[in-house]
Protein backbone atom coordinates (compact mmCIF):
# COMPACT_ATOMS: atom_id res chain seq x y z
CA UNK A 1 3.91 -3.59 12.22
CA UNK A 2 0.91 -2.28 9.69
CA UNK A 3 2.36 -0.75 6.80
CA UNK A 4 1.30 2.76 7.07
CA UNK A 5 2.69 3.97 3.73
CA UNK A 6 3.78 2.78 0.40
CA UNK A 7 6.45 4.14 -1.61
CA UNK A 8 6.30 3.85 -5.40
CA UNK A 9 9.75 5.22 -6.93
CA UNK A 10 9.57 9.18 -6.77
CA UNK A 11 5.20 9.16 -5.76
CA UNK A 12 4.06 7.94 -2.08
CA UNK A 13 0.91 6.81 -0.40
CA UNK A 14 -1.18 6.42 2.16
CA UNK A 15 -2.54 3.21 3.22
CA UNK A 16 -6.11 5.13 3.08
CA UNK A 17 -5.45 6.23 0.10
CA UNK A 18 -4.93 3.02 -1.47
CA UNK A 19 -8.08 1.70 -0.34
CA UNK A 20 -10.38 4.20 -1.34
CA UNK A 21 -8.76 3.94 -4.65
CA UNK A 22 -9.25 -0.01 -4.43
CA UNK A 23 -12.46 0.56 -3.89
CA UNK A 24 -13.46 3.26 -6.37
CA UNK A 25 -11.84 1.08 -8.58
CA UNK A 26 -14.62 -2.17 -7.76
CA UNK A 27 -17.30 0.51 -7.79
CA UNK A 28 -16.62 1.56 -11.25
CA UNK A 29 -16.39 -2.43 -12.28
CA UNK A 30 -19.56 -3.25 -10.71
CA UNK A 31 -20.99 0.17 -12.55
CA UNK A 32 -19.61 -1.08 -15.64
CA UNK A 33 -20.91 -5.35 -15.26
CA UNK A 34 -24.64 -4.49 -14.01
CA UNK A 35 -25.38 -0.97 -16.47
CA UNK A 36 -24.53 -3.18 -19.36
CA UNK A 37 -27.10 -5.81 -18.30
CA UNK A 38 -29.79 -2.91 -18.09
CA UNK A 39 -28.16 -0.87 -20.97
CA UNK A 40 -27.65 2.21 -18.59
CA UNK A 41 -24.18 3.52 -18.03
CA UNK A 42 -23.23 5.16 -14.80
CA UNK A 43 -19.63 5.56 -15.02
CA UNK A 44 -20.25 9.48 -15.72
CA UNK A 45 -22.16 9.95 -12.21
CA UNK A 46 -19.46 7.83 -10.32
CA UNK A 47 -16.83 10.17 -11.57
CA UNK A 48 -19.20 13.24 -10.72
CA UNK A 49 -20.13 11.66 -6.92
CA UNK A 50 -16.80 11.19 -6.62
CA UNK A 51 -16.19 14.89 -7.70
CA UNK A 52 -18.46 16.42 -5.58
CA UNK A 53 -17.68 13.97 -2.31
CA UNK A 54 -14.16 15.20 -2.34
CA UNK A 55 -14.81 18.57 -2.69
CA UNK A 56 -17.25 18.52 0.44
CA UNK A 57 -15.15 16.87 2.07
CA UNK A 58 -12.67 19.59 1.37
CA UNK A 59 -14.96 22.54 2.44
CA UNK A 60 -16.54 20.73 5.62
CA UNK A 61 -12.27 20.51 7.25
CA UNK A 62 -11.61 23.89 5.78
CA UNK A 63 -14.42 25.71 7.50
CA UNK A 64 -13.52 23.67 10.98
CA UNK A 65 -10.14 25.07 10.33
CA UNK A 66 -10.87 28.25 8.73
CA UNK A 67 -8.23 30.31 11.04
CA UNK A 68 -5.53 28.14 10.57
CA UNK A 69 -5.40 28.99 6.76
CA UNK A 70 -3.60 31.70 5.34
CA UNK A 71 -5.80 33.02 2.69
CA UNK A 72 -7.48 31.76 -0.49
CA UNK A 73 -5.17 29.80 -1.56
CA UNK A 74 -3.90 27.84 1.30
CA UNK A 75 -7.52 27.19 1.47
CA UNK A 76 -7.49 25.16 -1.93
CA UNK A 77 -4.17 23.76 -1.82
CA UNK A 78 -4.56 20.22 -1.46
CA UNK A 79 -1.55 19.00 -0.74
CA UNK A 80 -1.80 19.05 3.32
CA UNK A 81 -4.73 16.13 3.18
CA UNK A 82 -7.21 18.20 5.13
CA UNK A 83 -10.36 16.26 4.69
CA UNK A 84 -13.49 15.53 6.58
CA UNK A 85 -14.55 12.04 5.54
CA UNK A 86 -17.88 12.40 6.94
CA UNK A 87 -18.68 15.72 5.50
CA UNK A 88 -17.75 13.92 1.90
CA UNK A 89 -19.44 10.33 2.61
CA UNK A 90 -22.54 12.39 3.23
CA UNK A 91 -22.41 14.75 0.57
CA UNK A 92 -21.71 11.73 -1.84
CA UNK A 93 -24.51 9.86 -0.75
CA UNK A 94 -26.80 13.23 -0.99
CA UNK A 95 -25.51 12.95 -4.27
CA UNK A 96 -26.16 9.33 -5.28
CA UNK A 97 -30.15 10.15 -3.95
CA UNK A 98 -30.58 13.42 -6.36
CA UNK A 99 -28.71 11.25 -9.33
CA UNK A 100 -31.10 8.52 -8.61
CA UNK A 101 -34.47 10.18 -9.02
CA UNK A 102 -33.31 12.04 -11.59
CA UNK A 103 -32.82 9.15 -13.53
CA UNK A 104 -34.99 6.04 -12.56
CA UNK A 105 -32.98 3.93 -14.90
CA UNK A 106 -29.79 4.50 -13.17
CA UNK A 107 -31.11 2.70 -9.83
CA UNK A 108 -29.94 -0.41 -9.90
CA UNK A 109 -26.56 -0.43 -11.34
CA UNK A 110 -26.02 2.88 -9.14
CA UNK A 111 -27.31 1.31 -6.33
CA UNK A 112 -25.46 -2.27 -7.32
CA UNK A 113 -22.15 -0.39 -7.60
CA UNK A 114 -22.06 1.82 -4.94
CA UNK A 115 -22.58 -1.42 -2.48
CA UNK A 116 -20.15 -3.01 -3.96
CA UNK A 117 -17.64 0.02 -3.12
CA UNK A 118 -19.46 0.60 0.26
CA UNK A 119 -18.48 -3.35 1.19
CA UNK A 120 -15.25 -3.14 -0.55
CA UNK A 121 -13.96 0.10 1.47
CA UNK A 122 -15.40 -1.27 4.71
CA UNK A 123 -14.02 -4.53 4.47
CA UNK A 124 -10.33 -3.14 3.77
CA UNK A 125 -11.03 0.16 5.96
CA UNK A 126 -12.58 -1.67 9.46
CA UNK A 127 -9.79 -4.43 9.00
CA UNK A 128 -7.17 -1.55 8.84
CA UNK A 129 -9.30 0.10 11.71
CA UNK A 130 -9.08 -3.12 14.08
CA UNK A 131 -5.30 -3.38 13.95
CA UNK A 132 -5.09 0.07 14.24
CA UNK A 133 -7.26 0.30 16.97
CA UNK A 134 -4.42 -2.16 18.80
CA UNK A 135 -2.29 -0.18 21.25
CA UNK A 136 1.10 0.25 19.07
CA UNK A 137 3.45 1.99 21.67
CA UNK A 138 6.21 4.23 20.64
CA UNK A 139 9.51 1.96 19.24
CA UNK A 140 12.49 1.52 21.49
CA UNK A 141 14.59 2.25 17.87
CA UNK A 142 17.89 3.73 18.40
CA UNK A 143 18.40 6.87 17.28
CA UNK A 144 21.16 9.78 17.54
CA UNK A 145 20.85 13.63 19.07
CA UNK A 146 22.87 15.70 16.41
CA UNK A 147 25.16 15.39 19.10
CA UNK A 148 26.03 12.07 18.66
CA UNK A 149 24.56 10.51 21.62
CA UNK A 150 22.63 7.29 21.57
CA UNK A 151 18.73 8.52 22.84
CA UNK A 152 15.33 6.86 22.11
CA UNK A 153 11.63 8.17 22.20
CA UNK A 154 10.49 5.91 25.18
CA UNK A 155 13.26 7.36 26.73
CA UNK A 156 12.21 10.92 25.96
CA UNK A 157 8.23 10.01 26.78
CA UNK A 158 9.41 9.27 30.58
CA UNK A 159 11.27 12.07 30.74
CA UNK A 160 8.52 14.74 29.36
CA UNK A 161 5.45 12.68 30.43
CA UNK A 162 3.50 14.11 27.33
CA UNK A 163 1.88 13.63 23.92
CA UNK A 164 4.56 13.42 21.17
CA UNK A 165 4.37 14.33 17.75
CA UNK A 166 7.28 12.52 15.88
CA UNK A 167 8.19 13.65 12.11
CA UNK A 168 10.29 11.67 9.43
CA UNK A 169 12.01 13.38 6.72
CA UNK A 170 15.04 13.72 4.84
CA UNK A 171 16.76 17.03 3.25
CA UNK A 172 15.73 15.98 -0.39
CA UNK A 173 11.98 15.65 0.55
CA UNK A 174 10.64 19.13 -0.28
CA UNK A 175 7.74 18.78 1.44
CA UNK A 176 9.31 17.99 4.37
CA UNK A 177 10.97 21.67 4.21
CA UNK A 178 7.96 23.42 3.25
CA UNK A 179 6.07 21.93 6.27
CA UNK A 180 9.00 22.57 8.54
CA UNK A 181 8.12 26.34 9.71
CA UNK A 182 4.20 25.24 9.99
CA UNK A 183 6.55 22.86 12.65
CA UNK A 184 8.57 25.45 14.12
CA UNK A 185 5.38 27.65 15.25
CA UNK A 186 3.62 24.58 16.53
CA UNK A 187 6.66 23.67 19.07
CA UNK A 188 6.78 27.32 20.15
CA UNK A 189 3.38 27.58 20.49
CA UNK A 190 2.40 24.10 21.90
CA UNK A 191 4.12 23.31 25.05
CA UNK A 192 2.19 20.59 26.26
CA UNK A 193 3.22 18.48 23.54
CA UNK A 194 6.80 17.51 22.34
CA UNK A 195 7.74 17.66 19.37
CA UNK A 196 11.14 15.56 17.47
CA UNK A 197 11.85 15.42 14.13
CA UNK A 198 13.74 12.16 13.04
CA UNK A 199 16.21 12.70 9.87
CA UNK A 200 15.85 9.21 7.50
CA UNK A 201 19.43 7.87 6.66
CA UNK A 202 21.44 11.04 6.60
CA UNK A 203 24.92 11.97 8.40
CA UNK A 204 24.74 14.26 11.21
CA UNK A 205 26.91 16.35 9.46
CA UNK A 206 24.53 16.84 6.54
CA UNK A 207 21.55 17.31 8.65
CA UNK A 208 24.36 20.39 10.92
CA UNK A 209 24.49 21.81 7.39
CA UNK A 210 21.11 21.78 6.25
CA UNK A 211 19.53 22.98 9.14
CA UNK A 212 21.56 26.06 9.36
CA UNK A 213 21.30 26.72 5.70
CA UNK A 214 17.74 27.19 5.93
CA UNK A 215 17.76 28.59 9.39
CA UNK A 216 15.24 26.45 11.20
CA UNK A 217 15.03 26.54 15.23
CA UNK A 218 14.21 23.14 15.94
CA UNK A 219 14.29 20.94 19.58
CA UNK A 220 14.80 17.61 19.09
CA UNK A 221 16.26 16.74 15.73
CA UNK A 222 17.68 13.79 15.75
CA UNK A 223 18.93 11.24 13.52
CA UNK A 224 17.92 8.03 12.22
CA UNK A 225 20.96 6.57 9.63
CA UNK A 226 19.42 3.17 8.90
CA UNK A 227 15.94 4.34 8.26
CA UNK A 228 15.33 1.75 11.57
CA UNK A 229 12.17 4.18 12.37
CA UNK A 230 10.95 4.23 9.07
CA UNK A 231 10.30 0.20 8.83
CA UNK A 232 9.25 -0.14 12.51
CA UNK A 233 6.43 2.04 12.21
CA UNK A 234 5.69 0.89 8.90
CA UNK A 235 6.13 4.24 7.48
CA UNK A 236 8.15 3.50 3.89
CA UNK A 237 7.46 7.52 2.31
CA UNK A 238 8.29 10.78 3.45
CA UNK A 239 7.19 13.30 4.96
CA UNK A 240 5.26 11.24 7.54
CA UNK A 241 4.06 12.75 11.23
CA UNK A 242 2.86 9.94 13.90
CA UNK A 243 1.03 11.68 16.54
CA UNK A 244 1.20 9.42 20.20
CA UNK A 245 -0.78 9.99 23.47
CA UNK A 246 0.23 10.55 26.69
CA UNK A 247 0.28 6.95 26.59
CA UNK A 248 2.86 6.67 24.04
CA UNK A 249 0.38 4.72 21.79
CA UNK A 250 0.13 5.55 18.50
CA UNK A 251 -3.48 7.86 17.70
CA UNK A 252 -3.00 8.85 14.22
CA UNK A 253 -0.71 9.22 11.11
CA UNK A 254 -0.62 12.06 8.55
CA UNK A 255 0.97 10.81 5.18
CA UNK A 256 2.44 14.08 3.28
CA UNK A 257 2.66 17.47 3.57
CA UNK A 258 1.18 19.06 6.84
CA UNK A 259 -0.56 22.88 7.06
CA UNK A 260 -1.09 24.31 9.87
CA UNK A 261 -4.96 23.04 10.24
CA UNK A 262 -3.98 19.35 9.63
CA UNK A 263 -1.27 19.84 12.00
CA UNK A 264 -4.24 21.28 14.29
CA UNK A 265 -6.27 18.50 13.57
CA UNK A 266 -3.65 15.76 14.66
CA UNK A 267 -2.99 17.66 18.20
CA UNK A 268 -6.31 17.83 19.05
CA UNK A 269 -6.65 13.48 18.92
CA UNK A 270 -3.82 13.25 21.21
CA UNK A 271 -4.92 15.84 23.66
């Protein structure tokens, strides 16, 4: 199974993420290696492209989602991942072209370096894309119902003949609880999807506890003691949400904390 996330002590991420860091990373190398040999340094206007992709990329998903967001703030909070990468690849490349004939001397190692990147986050990115692009059906892992009873989600995909959104997290993961009401509104709101929220290596009796502590109305919370889900979906950091068709194959994965517009954006690729 492709490793989906990668936990590293307390900090997690994304398989994406990694990538694009991999390959920022190259860019700023090949900046560095072919500026010296024309005595230009670019390093400045990677960190600025960079800058200003991310923020476009930020504005372009929060003005598809502007309704979903509960004021200003919400609006900058990062946290929930809501980014449109084509809105920032653009923007960056815009960019790169203004940087460019600003300053003639910054061509080539611009130009070296951000082909270098391009190939680097292509090469990693389309061979993620081609495996992902493999039909990767829900797992027949054993779980619990806080009941006790042995259940599975291929079971529960015959049974509701729907799109299923399926959520791992743990008590201790607070933003797993901060994303849980942004949850709660969905499944009231969203009945032709089904929604179950799989509990990572806790007791049923802690999960009884917790859940009435903070009061949430939940269907489907069930309970995964061996973290079996976790490593068959090659999702190793919490929270995680794994949005399947119809189908049951796996569309898309959100790696963190969810709002309600990236929760938006997930349940419209599975409708």
């Amino acid at each position: 199974m492709l490793q989906q996330s990668v936990a590293i002590g307390p900090m997690g991420f994304s398989l994406h993420q990694l990538m694009i860091g991999f390959a920022f990373v190259l860019t700023l190398l090949a900046g560095a290696l072919i500026g010296r040999r024309h005595r230009v340094a670019v390093s400045d206007t990677l960190f600025t492209l960079l800058f200003v992709a991310m923020v476009a990329a930020r504005l372009v998903f929060v003005v598809r989602y502007w309704s979903d967001y509960d004021g200003l703030l919400a609006r900058l909070d990062i946290r929930d991942g809501g980014f449109d990468i084509l809105g920032g690849v653009m923007a960056g490349f815009g960019y790169a072209g203004w940087a460019m004939w600003r300053s003639p001397r910054q061509r080539v190692p611009l130009t070296g370096a951000l082909l270098v990147g391009a190939l680097a986050w292509g090469l990693t990115a389309g061979s993620t894309l081609l495996l992902e692009q493999q039909a990767r059906p829900l797992p027949a892992t054993p779980l619990l119902t806080l009941n006790g009873d042995p259940t599975t989600l291929t079971k529960l995909a015959q049974q509701q003949q729907q799109p299923i959104v399926v959520n791992l997290w743990a008590s201790w993961c607070p933003p797993c609880i901060r994303e849980m009401p942004v949850f709660e509104e969905a499944q009231q709101q969203a009945q032709d999807i089904t929604f179950v929220f799989v509990n990572q290596g806790e007791s049923l009796q802690h999960i009884h506890t917790f859940m009435h502590e903070h009061g949430f109305n939940l269907n489907h919370v069930w309970q995964d003691p061996s973290n079996a889900l976790g490593q068959a979906t090659g999702a190793h950091a919490m929270p995680t949400t794994l949005y399947y068709n119809a189908d049951g194959d796996l569309v898309s994965t959100h790696f963190g904390e969810l709002s309600r517009a990236t929760l938006q954006d997930g349940l419209t690729r599975i409708r």
